[in-house]
C-alpha atoms as a PDB file:
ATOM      1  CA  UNK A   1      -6.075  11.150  22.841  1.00  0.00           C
ATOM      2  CA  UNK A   2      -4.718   7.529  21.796  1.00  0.00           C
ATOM      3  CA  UNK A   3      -6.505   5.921  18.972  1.00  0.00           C
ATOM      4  CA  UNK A   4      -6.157   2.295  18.236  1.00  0.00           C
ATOM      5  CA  UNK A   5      -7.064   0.856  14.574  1.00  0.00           C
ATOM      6  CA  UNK A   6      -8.010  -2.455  14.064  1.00  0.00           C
ATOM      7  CA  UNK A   7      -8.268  -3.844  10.430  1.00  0.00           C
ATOM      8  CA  UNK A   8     -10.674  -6.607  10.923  1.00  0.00           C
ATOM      9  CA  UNK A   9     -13.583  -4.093  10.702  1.00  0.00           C
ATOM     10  CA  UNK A  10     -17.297  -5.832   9.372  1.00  0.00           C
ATOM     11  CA  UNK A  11     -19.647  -3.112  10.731  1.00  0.00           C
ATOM     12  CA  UNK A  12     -19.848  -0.466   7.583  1.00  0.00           C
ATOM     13  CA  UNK A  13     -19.490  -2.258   3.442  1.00  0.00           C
ATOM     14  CA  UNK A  14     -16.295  -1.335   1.877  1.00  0.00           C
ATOM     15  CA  UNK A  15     -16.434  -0.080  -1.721  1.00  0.00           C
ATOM     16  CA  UNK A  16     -15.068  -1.971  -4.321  1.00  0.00           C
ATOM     17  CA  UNK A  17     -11.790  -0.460  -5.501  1.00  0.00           C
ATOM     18  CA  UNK A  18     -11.476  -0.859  -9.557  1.00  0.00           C
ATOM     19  CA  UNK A  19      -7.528   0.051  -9.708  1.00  0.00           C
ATOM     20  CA  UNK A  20      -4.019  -1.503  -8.470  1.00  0.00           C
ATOM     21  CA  UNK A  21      -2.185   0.965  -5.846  1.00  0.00           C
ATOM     22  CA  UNK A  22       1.459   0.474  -7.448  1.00  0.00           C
ATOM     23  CA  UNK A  23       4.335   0.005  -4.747  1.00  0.00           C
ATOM     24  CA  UNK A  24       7.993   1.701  -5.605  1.00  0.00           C
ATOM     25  CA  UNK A  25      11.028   1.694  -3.264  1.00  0.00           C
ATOM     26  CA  UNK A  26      11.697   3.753  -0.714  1.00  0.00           C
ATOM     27  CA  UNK A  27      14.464   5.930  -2.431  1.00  0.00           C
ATOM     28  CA  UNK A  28      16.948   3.387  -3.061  1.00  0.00           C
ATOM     29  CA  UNK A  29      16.552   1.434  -0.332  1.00  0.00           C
ATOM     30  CA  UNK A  30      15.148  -2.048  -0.601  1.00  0.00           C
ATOM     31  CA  UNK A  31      11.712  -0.849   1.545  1.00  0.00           C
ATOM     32  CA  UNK A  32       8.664  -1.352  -1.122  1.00  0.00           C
ATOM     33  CA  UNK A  33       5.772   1.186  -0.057  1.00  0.00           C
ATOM     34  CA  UNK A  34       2.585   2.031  -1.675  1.00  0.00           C
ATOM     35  CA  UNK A  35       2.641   5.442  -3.512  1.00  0.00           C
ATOM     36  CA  UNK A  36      -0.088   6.466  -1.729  1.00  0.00           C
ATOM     37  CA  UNK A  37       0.064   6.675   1.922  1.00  0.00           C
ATOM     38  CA  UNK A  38      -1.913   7.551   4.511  1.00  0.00           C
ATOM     39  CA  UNK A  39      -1.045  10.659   6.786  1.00  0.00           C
ATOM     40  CA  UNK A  40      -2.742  11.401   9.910  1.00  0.00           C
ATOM     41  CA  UNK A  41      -1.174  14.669  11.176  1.00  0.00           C
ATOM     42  CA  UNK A  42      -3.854  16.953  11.602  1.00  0.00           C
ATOM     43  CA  UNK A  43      -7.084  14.820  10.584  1.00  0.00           C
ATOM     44  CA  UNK A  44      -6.266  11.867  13.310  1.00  0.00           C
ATOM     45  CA  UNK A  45      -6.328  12.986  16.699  1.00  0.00           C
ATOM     46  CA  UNK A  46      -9.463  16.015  17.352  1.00  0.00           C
ATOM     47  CA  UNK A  47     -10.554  17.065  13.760  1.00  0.00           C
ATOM     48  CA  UNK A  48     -12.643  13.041  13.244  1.00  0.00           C
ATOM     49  CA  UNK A  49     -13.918  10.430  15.379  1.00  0.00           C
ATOM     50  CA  UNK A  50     -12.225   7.440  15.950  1.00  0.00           C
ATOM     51  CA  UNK A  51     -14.834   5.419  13.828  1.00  0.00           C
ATOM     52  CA  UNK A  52     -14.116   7.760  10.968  1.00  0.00           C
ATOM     53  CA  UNK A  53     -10.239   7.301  11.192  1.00  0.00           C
ATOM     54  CA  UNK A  54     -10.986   3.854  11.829  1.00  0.00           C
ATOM     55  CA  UNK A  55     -13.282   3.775   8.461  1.00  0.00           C
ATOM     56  CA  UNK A  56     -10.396   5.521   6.584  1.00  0.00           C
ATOM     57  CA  UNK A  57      -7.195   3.206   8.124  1.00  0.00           C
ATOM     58  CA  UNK A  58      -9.550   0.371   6.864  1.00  0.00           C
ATOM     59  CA  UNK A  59     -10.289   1.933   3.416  1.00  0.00           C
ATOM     60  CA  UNK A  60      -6.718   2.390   2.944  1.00  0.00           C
ATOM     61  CA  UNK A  61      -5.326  -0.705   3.812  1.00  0.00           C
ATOM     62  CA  UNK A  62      -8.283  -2.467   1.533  1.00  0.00           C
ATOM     63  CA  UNK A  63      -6.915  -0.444  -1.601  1.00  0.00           C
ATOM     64  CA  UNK A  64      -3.195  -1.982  -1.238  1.00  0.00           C
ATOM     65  CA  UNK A  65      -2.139   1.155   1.063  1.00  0.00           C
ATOM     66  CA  UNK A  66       0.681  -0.167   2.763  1.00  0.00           C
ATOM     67  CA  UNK A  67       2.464   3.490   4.178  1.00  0.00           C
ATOM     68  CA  UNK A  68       0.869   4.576   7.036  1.00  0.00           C
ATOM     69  CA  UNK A  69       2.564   8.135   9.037  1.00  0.00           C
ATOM     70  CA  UNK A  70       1.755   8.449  12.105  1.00  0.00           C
ATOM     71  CA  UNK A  71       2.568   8.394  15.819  1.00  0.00           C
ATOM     72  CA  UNK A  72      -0.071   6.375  17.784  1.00  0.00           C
ATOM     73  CA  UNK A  73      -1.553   3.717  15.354  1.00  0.00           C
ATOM     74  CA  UNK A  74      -2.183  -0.491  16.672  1.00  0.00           C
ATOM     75  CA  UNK A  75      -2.242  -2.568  13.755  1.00  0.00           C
ATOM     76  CA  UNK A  76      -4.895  -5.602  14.479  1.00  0.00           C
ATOM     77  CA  UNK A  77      -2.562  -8.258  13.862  1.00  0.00           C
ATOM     78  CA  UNK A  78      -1.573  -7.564  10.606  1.00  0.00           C
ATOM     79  CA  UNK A  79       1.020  -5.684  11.141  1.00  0.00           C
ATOM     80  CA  UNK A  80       3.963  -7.533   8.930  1.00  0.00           C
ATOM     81  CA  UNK A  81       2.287  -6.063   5.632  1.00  0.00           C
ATOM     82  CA  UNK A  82       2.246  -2.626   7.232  1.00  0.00           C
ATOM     83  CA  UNK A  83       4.874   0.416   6.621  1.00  0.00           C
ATOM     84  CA  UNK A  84       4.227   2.424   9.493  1.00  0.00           C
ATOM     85  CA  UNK A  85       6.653   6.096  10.309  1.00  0.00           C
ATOM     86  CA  UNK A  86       6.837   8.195  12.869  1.00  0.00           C
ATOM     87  CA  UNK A  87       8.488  11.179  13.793  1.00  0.00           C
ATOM     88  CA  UNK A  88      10.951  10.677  16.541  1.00  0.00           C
ATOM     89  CA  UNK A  89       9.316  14.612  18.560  1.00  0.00           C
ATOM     90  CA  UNK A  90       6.179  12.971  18.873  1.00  0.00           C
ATOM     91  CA  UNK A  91       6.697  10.751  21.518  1.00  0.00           C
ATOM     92  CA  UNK A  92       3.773   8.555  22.855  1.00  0.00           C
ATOM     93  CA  UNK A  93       3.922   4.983  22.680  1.00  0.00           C
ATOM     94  CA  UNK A  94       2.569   3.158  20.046  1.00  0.00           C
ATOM     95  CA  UNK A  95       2.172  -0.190  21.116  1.00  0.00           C
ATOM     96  CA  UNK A  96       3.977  -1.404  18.209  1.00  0.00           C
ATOM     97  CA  UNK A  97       7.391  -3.758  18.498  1.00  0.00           C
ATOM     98  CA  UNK A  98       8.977  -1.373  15.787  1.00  0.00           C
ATOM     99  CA  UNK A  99       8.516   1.421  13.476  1.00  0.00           C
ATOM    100  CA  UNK A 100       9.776   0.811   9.956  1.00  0.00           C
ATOM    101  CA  UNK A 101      11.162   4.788   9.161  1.00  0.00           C
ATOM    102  CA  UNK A 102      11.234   6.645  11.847  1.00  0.00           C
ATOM    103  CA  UNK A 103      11.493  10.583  10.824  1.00  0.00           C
ATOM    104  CA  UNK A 104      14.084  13.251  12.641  1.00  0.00           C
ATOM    105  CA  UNK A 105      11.999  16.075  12.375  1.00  0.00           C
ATOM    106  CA  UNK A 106      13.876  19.131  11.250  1.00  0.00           C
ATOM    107  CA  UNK A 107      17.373  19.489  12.872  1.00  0.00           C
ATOM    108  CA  UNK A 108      18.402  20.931  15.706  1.00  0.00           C
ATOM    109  CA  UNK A 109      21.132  23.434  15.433  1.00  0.00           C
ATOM    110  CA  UNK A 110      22.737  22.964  19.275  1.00  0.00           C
ATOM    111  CA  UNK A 111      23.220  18.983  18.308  1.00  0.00           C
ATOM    112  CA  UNK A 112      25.998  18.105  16.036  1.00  0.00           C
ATOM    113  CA  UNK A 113      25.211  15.826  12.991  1.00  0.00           C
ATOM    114  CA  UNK A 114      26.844  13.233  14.452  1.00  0.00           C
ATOM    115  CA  UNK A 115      25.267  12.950  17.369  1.00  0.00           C
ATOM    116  CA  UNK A 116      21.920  13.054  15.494  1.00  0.00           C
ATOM    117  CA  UNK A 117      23.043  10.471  13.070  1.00  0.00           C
ATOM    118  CA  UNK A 118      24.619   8.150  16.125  1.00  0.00           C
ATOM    119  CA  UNK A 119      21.478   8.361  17.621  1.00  0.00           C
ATOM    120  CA  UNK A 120      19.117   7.430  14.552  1.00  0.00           C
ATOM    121  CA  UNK A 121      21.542   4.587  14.353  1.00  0.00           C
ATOM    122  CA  UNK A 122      21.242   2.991  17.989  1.00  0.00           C
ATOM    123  CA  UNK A 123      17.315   3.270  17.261  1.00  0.00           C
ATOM    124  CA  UNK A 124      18.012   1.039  14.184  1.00  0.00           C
ATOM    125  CA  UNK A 125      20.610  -1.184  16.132  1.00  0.00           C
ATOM    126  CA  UNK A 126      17.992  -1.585  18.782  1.00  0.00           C
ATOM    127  CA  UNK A 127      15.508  -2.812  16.476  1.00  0.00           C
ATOM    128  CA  UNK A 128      12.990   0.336  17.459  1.00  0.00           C
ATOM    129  CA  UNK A 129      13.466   0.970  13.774  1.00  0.00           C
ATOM    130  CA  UNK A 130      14.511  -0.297  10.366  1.00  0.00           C
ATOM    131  CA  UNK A 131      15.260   2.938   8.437  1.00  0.00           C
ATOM    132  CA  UNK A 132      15.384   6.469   9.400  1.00  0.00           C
ATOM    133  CA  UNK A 133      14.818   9.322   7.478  1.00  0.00           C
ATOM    134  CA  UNK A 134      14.519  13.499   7.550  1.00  0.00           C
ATOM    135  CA  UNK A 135      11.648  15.769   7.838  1.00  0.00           C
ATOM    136  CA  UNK A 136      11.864  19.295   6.855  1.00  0.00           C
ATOM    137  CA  UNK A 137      15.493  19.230   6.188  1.00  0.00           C
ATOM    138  CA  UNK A 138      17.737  21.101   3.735  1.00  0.00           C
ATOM    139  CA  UNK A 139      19.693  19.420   0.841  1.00  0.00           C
ATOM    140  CA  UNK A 140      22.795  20.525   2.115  1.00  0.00           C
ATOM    141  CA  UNK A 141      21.969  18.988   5.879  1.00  0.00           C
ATOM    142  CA  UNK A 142      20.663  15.668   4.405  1.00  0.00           C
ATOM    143  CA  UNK A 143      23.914  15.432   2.626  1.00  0.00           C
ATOM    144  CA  UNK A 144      25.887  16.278   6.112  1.00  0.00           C
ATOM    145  CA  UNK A 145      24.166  13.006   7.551  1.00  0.00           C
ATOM    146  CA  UNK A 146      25.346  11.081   4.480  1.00  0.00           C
ATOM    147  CA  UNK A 147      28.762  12.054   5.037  1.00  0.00           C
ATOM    148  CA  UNK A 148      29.290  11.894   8.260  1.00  0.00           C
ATOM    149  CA  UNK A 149      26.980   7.906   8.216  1.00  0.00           C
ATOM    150  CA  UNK A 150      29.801   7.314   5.850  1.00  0.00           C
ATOM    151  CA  UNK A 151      32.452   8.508   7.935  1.00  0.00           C
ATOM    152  CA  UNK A 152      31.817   6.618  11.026  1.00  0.00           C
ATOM    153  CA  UNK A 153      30.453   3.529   9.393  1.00  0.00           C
ATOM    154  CA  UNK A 154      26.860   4.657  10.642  1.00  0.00           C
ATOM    155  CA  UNK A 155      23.491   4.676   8.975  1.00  0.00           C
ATOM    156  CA  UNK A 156      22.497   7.258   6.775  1.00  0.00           C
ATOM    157  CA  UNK A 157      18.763   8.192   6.193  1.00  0.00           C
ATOM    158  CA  UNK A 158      16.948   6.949   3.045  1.00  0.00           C
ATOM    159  CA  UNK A 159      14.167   9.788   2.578  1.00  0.00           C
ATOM    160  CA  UNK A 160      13.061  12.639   3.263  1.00  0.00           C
ATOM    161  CA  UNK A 161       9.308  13.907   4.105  1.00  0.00           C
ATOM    162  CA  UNK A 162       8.698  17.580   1.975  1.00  0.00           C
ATOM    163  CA  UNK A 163       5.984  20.185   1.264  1.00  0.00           C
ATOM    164  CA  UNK A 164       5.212  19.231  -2.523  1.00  0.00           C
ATOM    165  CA  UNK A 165       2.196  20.892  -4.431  1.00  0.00           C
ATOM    166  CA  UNK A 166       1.516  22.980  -7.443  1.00  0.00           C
ATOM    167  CA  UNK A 167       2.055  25.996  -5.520  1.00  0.00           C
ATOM    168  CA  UNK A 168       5.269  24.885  -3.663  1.00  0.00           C
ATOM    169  CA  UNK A 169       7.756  22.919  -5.640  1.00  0.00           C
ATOM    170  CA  UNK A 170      11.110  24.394  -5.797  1.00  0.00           C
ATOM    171  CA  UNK A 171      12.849  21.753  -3.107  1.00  0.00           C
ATOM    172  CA  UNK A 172      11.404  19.082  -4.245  1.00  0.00           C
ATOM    173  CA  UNK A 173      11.807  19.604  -8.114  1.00  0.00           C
ATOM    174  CA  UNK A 174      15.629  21.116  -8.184  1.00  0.00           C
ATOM    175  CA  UNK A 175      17.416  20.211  -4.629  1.00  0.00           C
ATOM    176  CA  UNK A 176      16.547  17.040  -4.077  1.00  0.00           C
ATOM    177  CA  UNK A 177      16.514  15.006  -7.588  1.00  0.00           C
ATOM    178  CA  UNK A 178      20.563  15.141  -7.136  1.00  0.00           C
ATOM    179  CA  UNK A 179      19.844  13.759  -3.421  1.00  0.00           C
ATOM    180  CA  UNK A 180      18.003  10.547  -5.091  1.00  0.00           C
ATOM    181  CA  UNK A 181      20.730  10.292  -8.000  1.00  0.00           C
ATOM    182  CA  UNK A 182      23.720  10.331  -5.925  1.00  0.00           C
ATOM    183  CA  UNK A 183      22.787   8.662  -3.009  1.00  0.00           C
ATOM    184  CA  UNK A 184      19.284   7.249  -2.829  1.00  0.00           C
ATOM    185  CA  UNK A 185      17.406   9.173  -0.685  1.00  0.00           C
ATOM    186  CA  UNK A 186      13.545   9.316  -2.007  1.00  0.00           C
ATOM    187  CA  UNK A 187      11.008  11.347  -0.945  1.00  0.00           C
ATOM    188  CA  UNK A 188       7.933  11.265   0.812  1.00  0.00           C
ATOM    189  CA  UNK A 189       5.948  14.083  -0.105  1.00  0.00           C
ATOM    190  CA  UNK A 190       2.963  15.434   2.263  1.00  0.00           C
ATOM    191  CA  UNK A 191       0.265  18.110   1.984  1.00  0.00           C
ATOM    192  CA  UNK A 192      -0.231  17.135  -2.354  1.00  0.00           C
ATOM    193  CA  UNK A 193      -3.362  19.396  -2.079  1.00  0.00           C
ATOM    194  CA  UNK A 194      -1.740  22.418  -0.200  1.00  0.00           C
ATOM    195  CA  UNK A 195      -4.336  21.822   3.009  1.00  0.00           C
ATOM    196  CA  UNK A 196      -6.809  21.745   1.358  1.00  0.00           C
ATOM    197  CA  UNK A 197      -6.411  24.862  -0.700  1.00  0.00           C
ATOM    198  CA  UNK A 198      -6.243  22.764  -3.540  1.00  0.00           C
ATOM    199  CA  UNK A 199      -9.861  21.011  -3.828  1.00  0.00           C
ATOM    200  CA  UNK A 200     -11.769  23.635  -4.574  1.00  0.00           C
ATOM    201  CA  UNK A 201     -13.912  24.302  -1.555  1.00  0.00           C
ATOM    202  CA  UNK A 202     -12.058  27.480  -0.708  1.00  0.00           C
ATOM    203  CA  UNK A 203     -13.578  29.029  -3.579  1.00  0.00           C
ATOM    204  CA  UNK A 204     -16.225  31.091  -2.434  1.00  0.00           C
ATOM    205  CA  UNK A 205     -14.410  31.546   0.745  1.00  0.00           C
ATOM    206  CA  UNK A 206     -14.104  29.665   3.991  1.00  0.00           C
ATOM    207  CA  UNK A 207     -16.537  27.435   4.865  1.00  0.00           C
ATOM    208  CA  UNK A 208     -17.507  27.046   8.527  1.00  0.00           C
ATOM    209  CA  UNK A 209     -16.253  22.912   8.435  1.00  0.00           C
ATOM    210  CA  UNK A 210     -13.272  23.195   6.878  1.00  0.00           C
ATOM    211  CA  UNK A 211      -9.496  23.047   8.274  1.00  0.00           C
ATOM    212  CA  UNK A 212      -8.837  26.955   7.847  1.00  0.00           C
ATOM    213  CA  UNK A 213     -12.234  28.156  10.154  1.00  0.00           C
ATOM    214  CA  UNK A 214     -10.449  26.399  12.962  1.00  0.00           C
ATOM    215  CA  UNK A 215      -8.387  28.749  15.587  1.00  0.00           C
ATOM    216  CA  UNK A 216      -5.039  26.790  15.624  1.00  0.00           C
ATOM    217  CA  UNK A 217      -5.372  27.541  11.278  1.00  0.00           C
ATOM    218  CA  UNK A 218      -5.662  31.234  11.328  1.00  0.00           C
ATOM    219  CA  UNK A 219      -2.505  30.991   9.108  1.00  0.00           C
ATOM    220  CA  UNK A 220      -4.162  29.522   6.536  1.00  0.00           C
ATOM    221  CA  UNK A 221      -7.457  31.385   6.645  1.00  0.00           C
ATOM    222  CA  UNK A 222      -4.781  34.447   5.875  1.00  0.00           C
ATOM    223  CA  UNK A 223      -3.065  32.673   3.285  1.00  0.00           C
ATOM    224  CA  UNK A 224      -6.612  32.113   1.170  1.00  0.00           C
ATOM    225  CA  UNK A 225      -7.365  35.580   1.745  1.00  0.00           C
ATOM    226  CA  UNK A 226      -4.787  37.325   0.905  1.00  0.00           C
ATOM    227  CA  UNK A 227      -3.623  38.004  -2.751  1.00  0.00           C
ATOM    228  CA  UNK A 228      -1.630  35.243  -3.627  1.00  0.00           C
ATOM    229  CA  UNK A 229      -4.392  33.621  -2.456  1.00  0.00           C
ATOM    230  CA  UNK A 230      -6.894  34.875  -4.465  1.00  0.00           C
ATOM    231  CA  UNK A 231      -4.270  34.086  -7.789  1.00  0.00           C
ATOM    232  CA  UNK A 232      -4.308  30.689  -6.843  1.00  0.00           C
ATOM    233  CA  UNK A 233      -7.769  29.916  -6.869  1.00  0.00           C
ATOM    234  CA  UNK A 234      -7.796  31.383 -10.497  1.00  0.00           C
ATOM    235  CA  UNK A 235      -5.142  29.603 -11.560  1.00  0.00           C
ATOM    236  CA  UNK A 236      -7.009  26.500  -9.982  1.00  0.00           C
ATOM    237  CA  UNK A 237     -10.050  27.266 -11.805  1.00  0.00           C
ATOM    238  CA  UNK A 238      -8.010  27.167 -14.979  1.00  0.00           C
ATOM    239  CA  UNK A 239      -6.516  23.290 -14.340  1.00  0.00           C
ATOM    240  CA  UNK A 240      -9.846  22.234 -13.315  1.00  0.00           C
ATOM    241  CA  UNK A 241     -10.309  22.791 -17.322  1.00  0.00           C
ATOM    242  CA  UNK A 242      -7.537  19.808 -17.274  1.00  0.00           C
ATOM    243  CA  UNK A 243      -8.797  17.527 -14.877  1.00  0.00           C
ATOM    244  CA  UNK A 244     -12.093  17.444 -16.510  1.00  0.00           C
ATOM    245  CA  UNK A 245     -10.568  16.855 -19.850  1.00  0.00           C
ATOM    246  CA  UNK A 246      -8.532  14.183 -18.278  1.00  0.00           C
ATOM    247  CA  UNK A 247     -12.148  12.717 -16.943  1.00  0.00           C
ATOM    248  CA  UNK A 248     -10.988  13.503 -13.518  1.00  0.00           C
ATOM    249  CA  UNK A 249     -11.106  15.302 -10.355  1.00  0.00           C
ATOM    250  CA  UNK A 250      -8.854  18.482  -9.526  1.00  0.00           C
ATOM    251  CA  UNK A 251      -7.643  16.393  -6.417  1.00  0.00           C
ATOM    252  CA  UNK A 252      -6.609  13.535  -8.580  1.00  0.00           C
ATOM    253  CA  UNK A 253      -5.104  15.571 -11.089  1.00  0.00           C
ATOM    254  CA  UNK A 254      -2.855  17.190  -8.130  1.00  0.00           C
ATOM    255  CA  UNK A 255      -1.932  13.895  -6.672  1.00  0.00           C
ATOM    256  CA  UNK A 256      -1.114  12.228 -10.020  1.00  0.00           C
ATOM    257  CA  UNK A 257       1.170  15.690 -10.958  1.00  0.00           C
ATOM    258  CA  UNK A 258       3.058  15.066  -7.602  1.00  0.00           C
ATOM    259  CA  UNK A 259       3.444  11.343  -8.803  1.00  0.00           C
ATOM    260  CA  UNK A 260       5.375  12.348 -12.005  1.00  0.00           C
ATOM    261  CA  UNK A 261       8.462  12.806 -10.395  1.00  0.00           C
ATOM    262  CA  UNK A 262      10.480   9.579 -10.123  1.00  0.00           C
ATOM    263  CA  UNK A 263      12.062  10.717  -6.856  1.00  0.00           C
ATOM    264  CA  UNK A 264       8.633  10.889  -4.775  1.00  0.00           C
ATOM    265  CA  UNK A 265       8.021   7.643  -3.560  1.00  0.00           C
ATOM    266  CA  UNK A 266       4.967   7.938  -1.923  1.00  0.00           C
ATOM    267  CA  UNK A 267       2.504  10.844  -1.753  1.00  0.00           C
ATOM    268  CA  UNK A 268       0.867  10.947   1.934  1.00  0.00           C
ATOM    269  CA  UNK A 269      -3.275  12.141   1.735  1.00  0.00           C
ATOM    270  CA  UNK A 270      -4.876  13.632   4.300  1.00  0.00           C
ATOM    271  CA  UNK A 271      -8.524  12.750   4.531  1.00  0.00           C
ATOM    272  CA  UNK A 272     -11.513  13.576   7.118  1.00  0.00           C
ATOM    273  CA  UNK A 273     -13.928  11.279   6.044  1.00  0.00           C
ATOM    274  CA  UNK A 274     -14.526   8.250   3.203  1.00  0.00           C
ATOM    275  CA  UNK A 275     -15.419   9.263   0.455  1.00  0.00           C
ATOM    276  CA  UNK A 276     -12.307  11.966   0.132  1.00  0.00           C
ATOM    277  CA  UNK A 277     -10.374   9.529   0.701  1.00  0.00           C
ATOM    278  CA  UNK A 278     -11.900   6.871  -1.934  1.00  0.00           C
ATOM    279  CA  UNK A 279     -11.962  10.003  -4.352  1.00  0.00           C
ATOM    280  CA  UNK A 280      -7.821  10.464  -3.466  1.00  0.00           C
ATOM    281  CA  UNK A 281      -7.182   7.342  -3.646  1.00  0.00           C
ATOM    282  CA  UNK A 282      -8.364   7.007  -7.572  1.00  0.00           C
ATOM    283  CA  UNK A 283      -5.454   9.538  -8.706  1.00  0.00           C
ATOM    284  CA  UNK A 284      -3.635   5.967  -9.695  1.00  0.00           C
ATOM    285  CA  UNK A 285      -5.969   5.888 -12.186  1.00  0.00           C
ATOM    286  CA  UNK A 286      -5.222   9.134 -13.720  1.00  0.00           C
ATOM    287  CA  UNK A 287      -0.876   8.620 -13.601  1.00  0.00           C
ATOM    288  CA  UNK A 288      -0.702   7.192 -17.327  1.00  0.00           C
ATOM    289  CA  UNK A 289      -2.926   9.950 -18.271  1.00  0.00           C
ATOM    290  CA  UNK A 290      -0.096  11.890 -17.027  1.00  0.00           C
ATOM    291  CA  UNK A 291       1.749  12.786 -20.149  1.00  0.00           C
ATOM    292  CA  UNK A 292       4.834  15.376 -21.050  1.00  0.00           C
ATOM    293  CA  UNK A 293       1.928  17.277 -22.681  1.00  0.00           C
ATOM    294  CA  UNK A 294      -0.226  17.665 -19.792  1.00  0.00           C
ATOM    295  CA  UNK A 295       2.660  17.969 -17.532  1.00  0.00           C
ATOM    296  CA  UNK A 296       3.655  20.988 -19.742  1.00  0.00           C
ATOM    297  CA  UNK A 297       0.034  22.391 -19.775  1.00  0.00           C
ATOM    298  CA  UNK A 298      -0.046  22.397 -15.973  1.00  0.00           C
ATOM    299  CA  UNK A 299       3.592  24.244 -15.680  1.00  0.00           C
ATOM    300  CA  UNK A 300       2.222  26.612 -18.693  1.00  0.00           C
ATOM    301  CA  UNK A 301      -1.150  27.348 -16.262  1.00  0.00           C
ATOM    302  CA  UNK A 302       1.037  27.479 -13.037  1.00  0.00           C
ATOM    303  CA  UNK A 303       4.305  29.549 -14.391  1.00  0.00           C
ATOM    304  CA  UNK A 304       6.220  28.738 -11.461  1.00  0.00           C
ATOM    305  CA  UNK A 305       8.456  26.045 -13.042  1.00  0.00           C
ATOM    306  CA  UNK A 306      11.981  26.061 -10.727  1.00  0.00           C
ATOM    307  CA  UNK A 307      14.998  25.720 -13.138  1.00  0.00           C
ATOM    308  CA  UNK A 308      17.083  23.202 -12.346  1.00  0.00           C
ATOM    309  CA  UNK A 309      20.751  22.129 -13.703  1.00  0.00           C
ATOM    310  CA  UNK A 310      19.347  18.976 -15.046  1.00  0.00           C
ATOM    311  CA  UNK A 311      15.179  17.595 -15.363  1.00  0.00           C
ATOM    312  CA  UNK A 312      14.999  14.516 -13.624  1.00  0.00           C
ATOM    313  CA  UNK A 313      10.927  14.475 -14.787  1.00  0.00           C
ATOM    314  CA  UNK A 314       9.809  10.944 -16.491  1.00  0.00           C
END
């Protein structure tokens, strides 16, 4: 199914957004994107209608979102102010002129580097794209493509998309802070509330609506379920003791934590309808709230800190 978006929208009152959405580069490169984007992966396309996802493109872009991923997306006309990614396996037209990152999706071990790194290049030199970037790569691959974009005088990627959540930090926190310090690649980190497993509503179960009581998510259903599972709702119970002290939501809280860390430059949300997305969206509010102190609560509550040579942490 191909969805368009339009942001000229007048049919359904947008709510009045009390905060500033801040904007930071993308890694070191000179692209400014909102730290909150907008990804569409799993909620776009099947799970909501397209006057929902239309509702939520609009809702974002309102708020100062400016970072949308996704693969089939039409922009209305406004389309200069717009970051828009996509990863290059999706395929699909978008009926845009360009992309602005356009994401290799993990690598493929029968292609050499180079030839990857060539090819993200002739996408750039085509004008298809104005950065490119890695998805679900290793530290040690990402810093292959540097080399060997160094090497041959081609371009080498400026970010990388990663898994980043209380429950899954390790990557993010100790491999690629020396990625951003040496040679400016940021991240873009999806999936801040662990699908879902992070709000809450898998509590007292699964509930017939949500993401894991559909087939394809069997996975996850197991993942609640099982042990580990069943630790990480405690240990959720416990921060929700923080959140509320910090006058917030456990959502925000998790969004702001991802936030910290001066390498993430933009956290992509996942929302089915408005009002989780308005909700998301207010985790700018809680980032100065976001002290060493609570930081250090959070890690105490979660004891799954990754030690790293050096803490890049604000």
């Amino acid at each position: 199914m191909r969805v368009h978006f339009f942001f000229t929208l007048s049919y359904f009152s947008l709510p009045c957004f009390p905060f500033v959405l801040l904007h930071r580069n993308l890694g070191k490169s000179g692209l400014r994107v909102s730290c909150l984007g907008l990804g569409t992966w799993v909620t776009f396309g099947g799970q909501i209608s397209d006057e929902v996802a239309e509702q939520l493109m609009t809702i974002a872009y309102d708020s100062g979102v400016n970072l949308f991923d996704t693969a089939e997306v039409y922009s209305g006309g406004k389309r200069s102010s717009l970051v828009i990614t996509t990863k290059l396996y999706w395929g699909g037209k978008m009926q845009l002129e360009y992309v602005d990152v356009v994401f290799a999706n993990r690598t493929d071990s029968n292609t050499p580097m180079e030839e990857i790194v060539r090819a993200m290049t002739h996408v750039i030199n085509q004008g298809m794209a104005m950065y490119w970037g890695t998805s679900r790569w290793s530290a040690m691959e990402i810093m292959e493509a540097y080399s060997v974009a160094r090497q041959f005088n081609l371009i080498p990627p400026v970010c990388e998309q990663a898994e980043y959540h209380f429950f899954q930090r390790e990557k993010v926190e100790t491999q690629l802070p020396e990625l951003y310090h040496k040679i400016g690649v940021g991240v873009v980190s999806w999936s801040p509330l662990a699908c879902g497993i992070i709000t809450g509503k898998y509590d007292n179960g699964i509930p017939e609506t949500s993401r894991a009581s559909m087939k394809p998510y069997q996975w996850l259903r197991e993942k609640i379920m099982s042990e580990d599972g069943k630790k990480q709702q405690a240990k959720l119970k416990e921060l929700a003791h923080i959140a509320e002290k910090l006058g917030c939501t456990l959502p925000q809280l998790a969004i702001a934590w991802c936030l910290r860390n001066e390498g993430v430059s933009s956290v992509l949300l996942g929302s089915s309808n408005p009002t989780q997305l308005t909700e998301n969206l207010g985790a700018i509010q809680v980032i100065p709230k976001m002290t060493a102190g609570i930081a250090s609560e959070v890690d105490h509550l979660l004891g799954n800190r990754p030690h790293s040579k050096k803490d890049y942490h604000h």
